[in-house]
Protein backbone atom coordinates (compact mmCIF):
# COMPACT_ATOMS: atom_id res chain seq x y z
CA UNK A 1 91.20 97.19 75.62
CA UNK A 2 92.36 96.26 72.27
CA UNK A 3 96.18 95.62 72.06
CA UNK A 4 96.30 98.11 68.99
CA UNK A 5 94.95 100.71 71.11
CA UNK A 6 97.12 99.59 74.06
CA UNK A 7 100.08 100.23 71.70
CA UNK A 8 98.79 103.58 70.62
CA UNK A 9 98.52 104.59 73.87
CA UNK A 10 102.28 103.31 75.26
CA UNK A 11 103.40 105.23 71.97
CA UNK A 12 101.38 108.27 72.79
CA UNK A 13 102.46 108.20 76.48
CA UNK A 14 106.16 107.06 76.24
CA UNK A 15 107.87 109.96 77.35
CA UNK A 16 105.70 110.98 79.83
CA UNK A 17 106.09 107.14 81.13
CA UNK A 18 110.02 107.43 80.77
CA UNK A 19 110.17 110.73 82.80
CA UNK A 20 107.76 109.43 85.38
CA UNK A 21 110.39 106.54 85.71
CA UNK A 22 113.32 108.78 86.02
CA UNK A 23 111.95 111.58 88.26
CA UNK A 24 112.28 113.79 85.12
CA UNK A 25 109.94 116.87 86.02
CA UNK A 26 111.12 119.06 83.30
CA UNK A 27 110.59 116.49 80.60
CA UNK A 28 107.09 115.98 82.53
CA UNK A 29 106.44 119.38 82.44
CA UNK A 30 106.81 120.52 78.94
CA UNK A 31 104.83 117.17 78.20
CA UNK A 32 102.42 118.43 80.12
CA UNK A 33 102.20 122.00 79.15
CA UNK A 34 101.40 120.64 75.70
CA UNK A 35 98.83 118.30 76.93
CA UNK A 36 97.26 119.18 80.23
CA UNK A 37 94.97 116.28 80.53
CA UNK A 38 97.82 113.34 80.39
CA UNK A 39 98.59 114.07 83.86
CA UNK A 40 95.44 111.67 84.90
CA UNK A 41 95.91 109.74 81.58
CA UNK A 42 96.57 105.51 81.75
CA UNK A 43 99.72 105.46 80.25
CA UNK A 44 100.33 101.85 81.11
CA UNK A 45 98.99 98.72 79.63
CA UNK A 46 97.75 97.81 83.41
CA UNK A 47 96.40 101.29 83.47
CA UNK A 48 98.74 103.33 85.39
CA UNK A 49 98.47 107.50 86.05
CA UNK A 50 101.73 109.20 85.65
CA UNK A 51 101.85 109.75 89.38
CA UNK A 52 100.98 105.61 90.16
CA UNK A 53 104.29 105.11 88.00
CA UNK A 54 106.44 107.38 90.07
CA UNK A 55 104.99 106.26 93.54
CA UNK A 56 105.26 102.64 93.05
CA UNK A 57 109.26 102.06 93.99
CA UNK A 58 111.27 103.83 96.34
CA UNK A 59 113.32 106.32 94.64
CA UNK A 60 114.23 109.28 96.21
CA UNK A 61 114.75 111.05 93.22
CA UNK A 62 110.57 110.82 92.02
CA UNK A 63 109.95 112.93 95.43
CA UNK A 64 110.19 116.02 93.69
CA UNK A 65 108.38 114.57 90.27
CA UNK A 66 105.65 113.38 92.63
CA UNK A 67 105.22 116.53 94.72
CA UNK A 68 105.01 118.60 91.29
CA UNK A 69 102.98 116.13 89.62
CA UNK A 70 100.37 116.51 92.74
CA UNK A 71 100.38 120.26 92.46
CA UNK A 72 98.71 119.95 89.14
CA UNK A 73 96.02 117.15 90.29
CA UNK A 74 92.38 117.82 92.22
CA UNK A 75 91.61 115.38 94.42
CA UNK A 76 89.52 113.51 92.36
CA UNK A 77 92.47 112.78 90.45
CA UNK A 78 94.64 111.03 93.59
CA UNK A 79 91.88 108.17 93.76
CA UNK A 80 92.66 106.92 90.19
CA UNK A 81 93.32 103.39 90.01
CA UNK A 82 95.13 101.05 87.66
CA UNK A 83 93.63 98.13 86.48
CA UNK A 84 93.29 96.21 89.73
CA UNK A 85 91.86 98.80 91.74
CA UNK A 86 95.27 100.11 93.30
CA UNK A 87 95.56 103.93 93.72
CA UNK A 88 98.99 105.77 93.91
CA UNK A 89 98.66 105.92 98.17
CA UNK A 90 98.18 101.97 97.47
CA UNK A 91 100.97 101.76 95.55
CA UNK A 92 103.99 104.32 97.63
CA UNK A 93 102.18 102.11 100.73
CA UNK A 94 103.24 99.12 98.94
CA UNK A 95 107.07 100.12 98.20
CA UNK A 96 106.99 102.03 101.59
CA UNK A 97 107.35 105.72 100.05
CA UNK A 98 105.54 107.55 103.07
């Protein structure tokens, strides 16, 4: 991927990506109510899905972001990877988020 697009994307993504951080669901949400599809979108430059952000350190407060964020995914969606193949159960695995 082209680092313009890259950019465009981190721009396009950055609140979503900020919230996802956070454990923000109501900034999530009214992202998301505007556009429906970013909830599987990359919005990393490795490639990360909003719910492989909030997954991938232990934060108690991203339980309730990631529960939400599920709600609103098929199961299709859960096996997204990033960029090296790692899915969001690969990821809370990793940081030990059971």
């Amino acid at each position: 991927m082209e680092i313009a697009e890259r950019n465009k994307r981190m721009n396009s993504y950055g609140s979503l990506y900020k919230a996802a951080i956070e454990g923000d669901w109501e900034a999530a949400d009214k992202f998301l109510k505007e556009e429906p599809n970013a909830v599987t979108a990359r919005i990393t430059f490795g490639s990360e899905t909003p719910l492989i952000v909030a997954v991938k350190v232990k934060v108690a407060s991203r339980i309730r972001f990631t529960e939400k964020l599920v709600e609103r995914m098929s199961p299709d969606d859960l096996a997204l990877s990033d960029h090296k193949g790692r899915t969001a159960l690969h990821r809370a695995a990793g940081a030990g988020n059971i």
